[in-house]
PDB file of N, CA and C in Angstrom:
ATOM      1  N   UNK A   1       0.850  -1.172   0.000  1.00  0.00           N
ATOM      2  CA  UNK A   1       0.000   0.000   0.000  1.00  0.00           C
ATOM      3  C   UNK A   1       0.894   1.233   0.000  1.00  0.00           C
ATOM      4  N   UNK A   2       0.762   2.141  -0.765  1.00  0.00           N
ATOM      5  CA  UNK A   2       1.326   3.271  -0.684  1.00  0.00           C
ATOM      6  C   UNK A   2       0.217   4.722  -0.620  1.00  0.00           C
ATOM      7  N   UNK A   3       0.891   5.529   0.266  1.00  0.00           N
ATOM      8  CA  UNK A   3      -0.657   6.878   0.547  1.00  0.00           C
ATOM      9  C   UNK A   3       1.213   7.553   0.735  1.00  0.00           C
ATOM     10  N   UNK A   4       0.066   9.255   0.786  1.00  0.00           N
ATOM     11  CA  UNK A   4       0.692  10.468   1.284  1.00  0.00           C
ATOM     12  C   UNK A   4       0.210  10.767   2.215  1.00  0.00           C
ATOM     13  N   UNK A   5       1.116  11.022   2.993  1.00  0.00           N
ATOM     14  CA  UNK A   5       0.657  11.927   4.908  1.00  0.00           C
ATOM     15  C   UNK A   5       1.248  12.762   4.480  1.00  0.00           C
ATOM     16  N   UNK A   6       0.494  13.890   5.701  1.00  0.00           N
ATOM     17  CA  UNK A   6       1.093  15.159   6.222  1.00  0.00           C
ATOM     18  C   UNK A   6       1.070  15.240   7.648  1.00  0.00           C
ATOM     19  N   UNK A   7       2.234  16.254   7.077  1.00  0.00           N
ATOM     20  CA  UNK A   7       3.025  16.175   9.201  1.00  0.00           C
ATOM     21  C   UNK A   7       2.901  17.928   9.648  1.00  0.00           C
ATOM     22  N   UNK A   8       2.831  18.405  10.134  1.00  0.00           N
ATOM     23  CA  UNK A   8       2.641  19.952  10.807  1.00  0.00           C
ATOM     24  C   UNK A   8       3.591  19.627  11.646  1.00  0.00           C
ATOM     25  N   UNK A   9       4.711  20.638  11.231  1.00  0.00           N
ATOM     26  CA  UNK A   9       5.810  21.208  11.985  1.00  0.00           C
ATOM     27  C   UNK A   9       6.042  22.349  12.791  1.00  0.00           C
ATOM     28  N   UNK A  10       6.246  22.125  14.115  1.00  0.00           N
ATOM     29  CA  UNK A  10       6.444  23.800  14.466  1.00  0.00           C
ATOM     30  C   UNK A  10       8.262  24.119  14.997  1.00  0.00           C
ATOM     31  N   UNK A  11       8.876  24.608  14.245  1.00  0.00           N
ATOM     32  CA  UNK A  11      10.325  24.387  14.385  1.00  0.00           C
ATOM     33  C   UNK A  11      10.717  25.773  15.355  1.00  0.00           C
ATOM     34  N   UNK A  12      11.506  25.926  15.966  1.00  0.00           N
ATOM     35  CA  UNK A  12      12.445  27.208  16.002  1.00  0.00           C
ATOM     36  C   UNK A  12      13.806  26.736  15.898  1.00  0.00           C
ATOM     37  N   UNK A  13      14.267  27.577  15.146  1.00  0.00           N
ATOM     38  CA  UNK A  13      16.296  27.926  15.273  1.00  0.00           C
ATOM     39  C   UNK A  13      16.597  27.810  16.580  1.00  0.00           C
ATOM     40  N   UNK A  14      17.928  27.171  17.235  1.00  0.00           N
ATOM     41  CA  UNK A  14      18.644  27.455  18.228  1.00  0.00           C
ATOM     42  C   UNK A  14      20.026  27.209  17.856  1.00  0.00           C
ATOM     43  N   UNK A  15      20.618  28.108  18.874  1.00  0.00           N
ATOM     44  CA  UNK A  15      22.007  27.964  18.611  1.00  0.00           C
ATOM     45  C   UNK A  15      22.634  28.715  17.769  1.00  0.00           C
ATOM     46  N   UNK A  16      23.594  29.013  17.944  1.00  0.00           N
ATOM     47  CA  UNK A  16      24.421  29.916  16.222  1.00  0.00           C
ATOM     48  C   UNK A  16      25.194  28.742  15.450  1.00  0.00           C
ATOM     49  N   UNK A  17      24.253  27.876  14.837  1.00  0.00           N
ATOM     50  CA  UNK A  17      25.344  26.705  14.448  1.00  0.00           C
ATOM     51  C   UNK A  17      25.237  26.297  13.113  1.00  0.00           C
ATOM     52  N   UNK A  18      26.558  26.268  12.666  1.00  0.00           N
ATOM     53  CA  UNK A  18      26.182  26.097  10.888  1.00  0.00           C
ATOM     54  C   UNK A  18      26.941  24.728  10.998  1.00  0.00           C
ATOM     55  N   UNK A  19      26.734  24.073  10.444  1.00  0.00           N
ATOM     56  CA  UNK A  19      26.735  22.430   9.312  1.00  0.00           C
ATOM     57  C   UNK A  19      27.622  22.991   7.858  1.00  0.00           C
ATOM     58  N   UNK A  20      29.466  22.466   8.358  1.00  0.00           N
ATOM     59  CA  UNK A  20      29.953  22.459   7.167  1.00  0.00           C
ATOM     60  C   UNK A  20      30.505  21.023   6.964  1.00  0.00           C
ATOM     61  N   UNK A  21      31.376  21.177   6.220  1.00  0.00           N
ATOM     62  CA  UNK A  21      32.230  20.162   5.664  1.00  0.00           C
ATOM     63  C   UNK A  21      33.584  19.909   5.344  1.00  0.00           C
ATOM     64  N   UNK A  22      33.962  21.043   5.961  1.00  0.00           N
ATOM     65  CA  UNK A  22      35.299  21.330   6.804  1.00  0.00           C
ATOM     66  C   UNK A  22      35.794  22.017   8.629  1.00  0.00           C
ATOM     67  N   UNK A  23      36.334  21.459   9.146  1.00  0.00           N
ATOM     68  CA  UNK A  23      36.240  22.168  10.040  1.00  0.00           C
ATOM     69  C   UNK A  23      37.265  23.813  10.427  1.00  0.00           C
ATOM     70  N   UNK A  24      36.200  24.797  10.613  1.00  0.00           N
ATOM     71  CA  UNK A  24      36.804  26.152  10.445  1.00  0.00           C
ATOM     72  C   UNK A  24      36.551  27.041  11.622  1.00  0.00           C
ATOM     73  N   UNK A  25      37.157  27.789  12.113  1.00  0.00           N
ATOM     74  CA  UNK A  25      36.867  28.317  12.785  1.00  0.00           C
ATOM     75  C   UNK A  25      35.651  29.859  12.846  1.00  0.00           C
ATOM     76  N   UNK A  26      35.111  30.136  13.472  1.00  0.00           N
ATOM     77  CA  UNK A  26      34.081  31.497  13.073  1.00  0.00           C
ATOM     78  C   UNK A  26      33.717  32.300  14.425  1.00  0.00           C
ATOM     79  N   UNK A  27      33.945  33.345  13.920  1.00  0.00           N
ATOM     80  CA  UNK A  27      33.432  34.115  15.633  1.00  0.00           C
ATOM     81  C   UNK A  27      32.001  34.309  15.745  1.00  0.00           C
ATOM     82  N   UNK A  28      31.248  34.008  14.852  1.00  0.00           N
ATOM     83  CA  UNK A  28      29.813  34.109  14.434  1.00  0.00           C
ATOM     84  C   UNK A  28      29.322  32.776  15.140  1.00  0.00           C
ATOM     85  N   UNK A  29      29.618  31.679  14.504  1.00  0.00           N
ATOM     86  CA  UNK A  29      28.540  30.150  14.404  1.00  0.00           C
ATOM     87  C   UNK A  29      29.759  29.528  14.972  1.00  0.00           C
ATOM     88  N   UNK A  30      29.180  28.751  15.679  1.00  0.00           N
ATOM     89  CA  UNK A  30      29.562  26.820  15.999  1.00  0.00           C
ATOM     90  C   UNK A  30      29.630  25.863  14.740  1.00  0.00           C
ATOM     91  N   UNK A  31      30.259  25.899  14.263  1.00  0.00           N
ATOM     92  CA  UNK A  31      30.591  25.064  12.647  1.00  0.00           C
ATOM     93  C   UNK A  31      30.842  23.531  13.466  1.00  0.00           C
ATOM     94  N   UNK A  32      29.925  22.873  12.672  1.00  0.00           N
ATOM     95  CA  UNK A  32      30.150  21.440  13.442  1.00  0.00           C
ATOM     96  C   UNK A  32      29.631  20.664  12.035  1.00  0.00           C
ATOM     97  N   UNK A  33      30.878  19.692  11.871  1.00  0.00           N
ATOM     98  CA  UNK A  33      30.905  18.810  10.893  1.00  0.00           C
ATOM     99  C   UNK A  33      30.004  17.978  10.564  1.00  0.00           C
ATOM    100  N   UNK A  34      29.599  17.806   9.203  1.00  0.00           N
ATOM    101  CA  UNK A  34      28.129  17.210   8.541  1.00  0.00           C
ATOM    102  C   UNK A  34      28.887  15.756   8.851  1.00  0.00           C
ATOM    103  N   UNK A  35      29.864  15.441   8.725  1.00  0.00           N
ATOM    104  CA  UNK A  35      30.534  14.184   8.697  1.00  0.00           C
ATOM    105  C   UNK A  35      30.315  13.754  10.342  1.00  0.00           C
ATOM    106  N   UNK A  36      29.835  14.091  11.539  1.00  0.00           N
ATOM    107  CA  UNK A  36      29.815  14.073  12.857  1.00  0.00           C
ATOM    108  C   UNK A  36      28.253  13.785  13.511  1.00  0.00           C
ATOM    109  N   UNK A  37      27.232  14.288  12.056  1.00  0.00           N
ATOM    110  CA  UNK A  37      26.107  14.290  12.105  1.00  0.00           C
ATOM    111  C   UNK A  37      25.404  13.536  12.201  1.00  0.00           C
ATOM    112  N   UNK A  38      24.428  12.329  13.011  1.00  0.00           N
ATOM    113  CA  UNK A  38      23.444  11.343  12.016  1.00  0.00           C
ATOM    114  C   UNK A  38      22.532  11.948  11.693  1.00  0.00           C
ATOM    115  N   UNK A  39      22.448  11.523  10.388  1.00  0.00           N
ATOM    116  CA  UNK A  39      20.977  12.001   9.617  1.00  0.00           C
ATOM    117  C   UNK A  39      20.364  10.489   9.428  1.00  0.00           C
ATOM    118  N   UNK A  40      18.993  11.010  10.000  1.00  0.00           N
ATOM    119  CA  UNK A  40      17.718   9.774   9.622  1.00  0.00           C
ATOM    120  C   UNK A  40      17.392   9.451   8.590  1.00  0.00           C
ATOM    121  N   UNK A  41      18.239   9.110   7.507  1.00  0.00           N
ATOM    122  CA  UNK A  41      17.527   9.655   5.985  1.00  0.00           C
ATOM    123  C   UNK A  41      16.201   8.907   5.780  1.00  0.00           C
ATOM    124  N   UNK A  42      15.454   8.055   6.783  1.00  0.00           N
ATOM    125  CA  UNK A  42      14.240   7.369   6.628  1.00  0.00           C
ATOM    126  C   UNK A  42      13.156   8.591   7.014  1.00  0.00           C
ATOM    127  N   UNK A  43      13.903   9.500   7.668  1.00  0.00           N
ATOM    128  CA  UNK A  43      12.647  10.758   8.122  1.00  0.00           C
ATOM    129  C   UNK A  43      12.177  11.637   7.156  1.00  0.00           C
ATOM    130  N   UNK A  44      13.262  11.725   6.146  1.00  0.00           N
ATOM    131  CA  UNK A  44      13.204  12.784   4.858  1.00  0.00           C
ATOM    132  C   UNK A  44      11.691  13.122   4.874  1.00  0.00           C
ATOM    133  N   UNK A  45      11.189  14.619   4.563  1.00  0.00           N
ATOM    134  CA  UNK A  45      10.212  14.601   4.269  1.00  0.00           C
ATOM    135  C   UNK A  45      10.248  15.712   3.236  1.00  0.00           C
ATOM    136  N   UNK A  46       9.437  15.931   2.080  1.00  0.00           N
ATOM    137  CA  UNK A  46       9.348  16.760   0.639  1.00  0.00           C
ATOM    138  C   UNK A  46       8.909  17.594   1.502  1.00  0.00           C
ATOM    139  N   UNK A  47       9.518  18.858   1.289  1.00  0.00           N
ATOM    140  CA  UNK A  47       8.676  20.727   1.315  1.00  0.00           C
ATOM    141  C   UNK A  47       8.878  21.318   0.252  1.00  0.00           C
ATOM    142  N   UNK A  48       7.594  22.097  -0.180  1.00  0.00           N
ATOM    143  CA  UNK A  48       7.640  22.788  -1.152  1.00  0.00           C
ATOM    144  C   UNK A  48       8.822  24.146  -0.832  1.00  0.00           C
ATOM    145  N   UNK A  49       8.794  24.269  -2.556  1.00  0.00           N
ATOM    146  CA  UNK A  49       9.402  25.600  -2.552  1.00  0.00           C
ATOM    147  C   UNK A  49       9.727  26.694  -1.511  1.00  0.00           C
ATOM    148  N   UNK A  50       7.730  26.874  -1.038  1.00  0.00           N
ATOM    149  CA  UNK A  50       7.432  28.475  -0.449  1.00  0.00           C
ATOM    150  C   UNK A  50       8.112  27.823   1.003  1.00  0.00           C
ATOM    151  N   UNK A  51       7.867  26.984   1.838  1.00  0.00           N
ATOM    152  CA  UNK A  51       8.542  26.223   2.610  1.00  0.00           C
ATOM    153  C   UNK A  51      10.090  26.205   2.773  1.00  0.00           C
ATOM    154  N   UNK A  52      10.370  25.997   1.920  1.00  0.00           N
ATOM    155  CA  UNK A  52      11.643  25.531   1.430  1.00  0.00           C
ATOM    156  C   UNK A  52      12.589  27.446   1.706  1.00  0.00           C
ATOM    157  N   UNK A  53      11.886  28.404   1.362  1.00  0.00           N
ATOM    158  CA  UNK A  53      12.308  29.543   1.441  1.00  0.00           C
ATOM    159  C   UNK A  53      11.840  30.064   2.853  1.00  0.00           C
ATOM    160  N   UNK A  54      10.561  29.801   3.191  1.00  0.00           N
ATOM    161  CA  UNK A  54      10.439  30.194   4.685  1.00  0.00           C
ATOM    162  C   UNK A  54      11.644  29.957   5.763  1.00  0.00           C
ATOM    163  N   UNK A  55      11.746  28.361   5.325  1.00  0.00           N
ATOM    164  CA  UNK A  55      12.364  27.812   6.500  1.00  0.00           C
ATOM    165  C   UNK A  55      14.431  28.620   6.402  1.00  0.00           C
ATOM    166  N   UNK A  56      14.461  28.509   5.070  1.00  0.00           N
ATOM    167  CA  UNK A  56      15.821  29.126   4.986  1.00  0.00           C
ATOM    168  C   UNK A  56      16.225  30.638   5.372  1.00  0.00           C
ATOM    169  N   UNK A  57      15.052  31.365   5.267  1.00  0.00           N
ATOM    170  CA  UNK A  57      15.067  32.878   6.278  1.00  0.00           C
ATOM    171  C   UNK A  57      14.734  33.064   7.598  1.00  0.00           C
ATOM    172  N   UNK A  58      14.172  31.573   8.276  1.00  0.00           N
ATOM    173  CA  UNK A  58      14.222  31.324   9.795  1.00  0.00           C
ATOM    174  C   UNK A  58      15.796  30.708  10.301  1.00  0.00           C
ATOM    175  N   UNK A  59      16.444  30.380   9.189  1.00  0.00           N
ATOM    176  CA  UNK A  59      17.938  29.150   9.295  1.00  0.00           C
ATOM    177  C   UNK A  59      18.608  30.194   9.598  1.00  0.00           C
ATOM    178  N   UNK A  60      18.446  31.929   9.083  1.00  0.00           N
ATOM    179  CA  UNK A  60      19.872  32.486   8.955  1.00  0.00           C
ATOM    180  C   UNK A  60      20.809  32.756  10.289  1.00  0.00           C
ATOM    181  N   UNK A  61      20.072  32.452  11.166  1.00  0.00           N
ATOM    182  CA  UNK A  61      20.430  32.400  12.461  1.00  0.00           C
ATOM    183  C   UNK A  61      21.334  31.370  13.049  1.00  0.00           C
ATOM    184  N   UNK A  62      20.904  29.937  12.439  1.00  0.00           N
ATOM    185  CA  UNK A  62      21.351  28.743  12.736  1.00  0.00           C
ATOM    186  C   UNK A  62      20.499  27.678  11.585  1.00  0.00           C
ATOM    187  N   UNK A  63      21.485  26.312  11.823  1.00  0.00           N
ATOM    188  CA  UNK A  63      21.094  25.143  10.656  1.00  0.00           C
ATOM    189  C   UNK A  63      19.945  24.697  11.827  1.00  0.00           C
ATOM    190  N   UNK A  64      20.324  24.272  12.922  1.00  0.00           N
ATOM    191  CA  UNK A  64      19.491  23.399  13.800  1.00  0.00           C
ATOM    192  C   UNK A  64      18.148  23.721  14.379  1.00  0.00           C
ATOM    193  N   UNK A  65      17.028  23.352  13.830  1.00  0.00           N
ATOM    194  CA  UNK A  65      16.417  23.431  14.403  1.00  0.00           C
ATOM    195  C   UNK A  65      15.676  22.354  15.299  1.00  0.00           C
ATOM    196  N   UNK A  66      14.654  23.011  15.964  1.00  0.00           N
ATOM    197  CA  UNK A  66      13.799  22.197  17.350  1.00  0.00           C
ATOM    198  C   UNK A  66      12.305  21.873  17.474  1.00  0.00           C
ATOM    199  N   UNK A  67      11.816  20.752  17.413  1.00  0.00           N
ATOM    200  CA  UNK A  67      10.511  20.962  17.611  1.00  0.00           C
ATOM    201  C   UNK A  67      10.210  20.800  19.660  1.00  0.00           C
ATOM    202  N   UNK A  68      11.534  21.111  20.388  1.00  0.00           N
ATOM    203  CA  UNK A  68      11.716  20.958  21.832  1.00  0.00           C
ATOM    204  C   UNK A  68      11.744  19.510  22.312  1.00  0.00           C
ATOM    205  N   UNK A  69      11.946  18.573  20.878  1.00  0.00           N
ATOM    206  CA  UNK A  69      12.433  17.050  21.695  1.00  0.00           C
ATOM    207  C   UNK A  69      13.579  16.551  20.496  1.00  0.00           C
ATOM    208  N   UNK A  70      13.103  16.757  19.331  1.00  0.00           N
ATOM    209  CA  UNK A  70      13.951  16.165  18.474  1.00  0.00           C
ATOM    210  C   UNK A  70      14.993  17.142  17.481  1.00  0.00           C
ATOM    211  N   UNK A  71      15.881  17.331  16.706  1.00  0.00           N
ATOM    212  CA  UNK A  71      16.288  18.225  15.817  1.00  0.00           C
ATOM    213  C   UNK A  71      16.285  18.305  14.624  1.00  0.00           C
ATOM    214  N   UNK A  72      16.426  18.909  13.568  1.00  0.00           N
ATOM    215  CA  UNK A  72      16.006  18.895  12.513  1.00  0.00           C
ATOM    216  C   UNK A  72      16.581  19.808  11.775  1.00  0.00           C
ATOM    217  N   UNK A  73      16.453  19.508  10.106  1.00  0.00           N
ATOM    218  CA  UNK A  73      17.712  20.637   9.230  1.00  0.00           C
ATOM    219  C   UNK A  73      16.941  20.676   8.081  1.00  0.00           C
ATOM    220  N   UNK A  74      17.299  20.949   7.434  1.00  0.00           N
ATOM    221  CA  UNK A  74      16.725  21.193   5.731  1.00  0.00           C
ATOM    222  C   UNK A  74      18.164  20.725   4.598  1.00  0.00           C
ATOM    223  N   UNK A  75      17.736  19.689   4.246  1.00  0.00           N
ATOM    224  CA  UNK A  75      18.452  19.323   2.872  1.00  0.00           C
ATOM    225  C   UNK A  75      17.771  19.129   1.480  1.00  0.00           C
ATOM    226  N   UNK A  76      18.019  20.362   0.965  1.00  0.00           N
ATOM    227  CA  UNK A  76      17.543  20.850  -0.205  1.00  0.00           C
ATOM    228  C   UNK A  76      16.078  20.921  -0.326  1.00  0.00           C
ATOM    229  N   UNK A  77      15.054  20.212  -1.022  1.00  0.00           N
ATOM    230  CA  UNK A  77      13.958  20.402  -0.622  1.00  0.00           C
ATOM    231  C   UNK A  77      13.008  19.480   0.182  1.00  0.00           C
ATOM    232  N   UNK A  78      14.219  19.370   1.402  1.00  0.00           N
ATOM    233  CA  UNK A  78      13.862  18.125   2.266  1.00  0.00           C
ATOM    234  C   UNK A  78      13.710  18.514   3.991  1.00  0.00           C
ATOM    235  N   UNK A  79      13.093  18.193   4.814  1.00  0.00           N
ATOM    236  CA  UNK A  79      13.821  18.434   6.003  1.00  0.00           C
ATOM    237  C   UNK A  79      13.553  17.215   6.557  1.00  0.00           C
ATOM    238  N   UNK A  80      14.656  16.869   7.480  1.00  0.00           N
ATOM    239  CA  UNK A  80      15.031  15.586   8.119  1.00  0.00           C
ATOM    240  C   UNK A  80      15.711  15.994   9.122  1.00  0.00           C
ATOM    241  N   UNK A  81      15.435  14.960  10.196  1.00  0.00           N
ATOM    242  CA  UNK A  81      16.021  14.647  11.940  1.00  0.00           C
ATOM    243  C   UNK A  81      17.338  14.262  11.804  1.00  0.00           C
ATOM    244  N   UNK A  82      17.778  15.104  12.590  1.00  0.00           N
ATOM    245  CA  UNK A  82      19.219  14.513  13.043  1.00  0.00           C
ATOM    246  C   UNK A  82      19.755  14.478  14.271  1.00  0.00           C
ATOM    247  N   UNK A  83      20.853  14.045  14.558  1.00  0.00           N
ATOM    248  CA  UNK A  83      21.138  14.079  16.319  1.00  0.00           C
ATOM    249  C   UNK A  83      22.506  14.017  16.065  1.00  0.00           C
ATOM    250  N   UNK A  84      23.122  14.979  17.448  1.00  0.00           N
ATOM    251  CA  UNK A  84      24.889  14.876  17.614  1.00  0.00           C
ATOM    252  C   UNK A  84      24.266  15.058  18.926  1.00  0.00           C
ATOM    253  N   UNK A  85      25.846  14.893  19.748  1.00  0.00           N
ATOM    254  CA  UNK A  85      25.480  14.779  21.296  1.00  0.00           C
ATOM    255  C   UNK A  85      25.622  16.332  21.481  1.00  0.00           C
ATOM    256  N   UNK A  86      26.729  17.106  20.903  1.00  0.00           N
ATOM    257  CA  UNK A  86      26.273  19.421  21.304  1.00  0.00           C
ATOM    258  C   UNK A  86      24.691  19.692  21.262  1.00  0.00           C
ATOM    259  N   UNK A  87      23.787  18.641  20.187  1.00  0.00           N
ATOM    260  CA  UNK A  87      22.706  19.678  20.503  1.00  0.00           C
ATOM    261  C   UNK A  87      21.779  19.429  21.528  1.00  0.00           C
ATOM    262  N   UNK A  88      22.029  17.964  22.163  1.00  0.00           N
ATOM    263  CA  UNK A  88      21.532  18.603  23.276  1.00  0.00           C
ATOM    264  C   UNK A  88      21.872  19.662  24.779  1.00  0.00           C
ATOM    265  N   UNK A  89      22.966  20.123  24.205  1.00  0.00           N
ATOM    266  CA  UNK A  89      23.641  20.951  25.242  1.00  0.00           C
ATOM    267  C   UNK A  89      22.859  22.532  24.857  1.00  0.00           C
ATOM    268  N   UNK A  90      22.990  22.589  23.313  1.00  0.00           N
ATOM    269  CA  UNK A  90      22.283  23.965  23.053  1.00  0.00           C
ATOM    270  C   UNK A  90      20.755  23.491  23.928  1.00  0.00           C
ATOM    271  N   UNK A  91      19.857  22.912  23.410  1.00  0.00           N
ATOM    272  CA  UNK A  91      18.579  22.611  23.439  1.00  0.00           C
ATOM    273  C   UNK A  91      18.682  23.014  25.262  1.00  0.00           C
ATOM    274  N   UNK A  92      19.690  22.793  26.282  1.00  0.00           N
ATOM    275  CA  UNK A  92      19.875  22.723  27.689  1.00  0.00           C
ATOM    276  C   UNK A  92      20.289  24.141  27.769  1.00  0.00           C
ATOM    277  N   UNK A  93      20.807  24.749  26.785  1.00  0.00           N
ATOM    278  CA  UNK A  93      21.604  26.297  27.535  1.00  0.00           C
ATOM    279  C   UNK A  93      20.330  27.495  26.609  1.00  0.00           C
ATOM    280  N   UNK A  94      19.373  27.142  25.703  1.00  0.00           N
ATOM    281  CA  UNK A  94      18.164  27.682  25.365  1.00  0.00           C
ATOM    282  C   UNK A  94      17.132  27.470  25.900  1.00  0.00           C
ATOM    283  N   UNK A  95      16.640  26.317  27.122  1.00  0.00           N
ATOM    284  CA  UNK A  95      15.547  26.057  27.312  1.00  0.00           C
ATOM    285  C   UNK A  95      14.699  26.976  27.978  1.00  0.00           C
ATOM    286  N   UNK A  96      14.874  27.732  28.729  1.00  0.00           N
ATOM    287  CA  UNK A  96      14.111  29.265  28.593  1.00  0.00           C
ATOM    288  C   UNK A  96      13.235  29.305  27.472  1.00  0.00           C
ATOM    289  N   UNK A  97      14.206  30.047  26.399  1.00  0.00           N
ATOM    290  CA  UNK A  97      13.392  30.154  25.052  1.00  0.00           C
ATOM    291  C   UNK A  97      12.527  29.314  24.390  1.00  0.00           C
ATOM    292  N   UNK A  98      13.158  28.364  24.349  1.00  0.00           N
ATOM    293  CA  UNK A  98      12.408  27.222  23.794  1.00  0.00           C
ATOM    294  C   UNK A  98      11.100  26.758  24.454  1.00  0.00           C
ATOM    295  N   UNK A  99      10.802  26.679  26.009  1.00  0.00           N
ATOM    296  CA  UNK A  99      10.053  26.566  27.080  1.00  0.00           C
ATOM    297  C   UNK A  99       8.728  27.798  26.297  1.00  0.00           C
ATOM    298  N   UNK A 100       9.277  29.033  26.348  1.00  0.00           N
ATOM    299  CA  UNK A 100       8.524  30.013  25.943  1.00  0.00           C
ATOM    300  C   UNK A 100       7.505  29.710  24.527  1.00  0.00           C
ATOM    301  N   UNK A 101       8.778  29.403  23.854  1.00  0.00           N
ATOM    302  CA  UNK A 101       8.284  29.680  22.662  1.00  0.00           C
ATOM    303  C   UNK A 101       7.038  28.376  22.148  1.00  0.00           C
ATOM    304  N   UNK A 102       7.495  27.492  22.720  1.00  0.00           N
ATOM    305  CA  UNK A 102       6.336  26.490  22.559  1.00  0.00           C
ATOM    306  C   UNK A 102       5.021  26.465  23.667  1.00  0.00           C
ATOM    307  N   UNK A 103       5.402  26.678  24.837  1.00  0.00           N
ATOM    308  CA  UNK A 103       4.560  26.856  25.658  1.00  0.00           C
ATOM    309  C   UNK A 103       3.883  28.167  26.626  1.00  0.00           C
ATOM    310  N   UNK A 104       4.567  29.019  25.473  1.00  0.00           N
ATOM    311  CA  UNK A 104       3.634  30.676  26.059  1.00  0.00           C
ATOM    312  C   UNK A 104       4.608  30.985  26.953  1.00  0.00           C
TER     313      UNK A 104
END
């Protein structure tokens, strides 16, 4: 059997952290290696375009985002879960915000 679901996301940015592929230093972002990353690639999920641009003018802040349990990124016109053991340290040194922002 094959169907289409839909999933409702409510994300926020945390962290100043960019996802490269070298490791560099920055006085801006936490650059933390895609090679360090797991990605779920079974989570992949299609976003459109307008999506696809929303979410990249909420990113400019940071790659990582939160739905306040799991993390999550955007690859190309995809977004998918991932986990390293730093983000749950951000997710611990934001929870204020995060507390707020999901729960008023």
């Amino acid at each position: 059997m094959k169907f289409t679901a839909t999933k409702t996301f409510d994300l926020l940015p945390i962290g100043n952290i960019r996802f490269c592929f070298h490791n560099r230093k920055s006085k801006k972002f936490t650059n933390i290696s895609v090679e360090s990353i797991n990605i779920f690639h079974d989570t992949d999920i299609g976003i459109s375009d307008e999506v696809e641009t929303a979410l990249m003018k909420e990113m400019e802040v940071s790659d990582l985002l939160t739905d306040g349990r799991e993390f999550w990124t955007t690859r190309g016109n995809k977004i998918t879960r991932i986990a390293h053991p730093y983000f749950n340290e951000v997710l611990e040194e934001e929870k204020d915000r995060v507390r707020k922002y999901f729960y008023g």
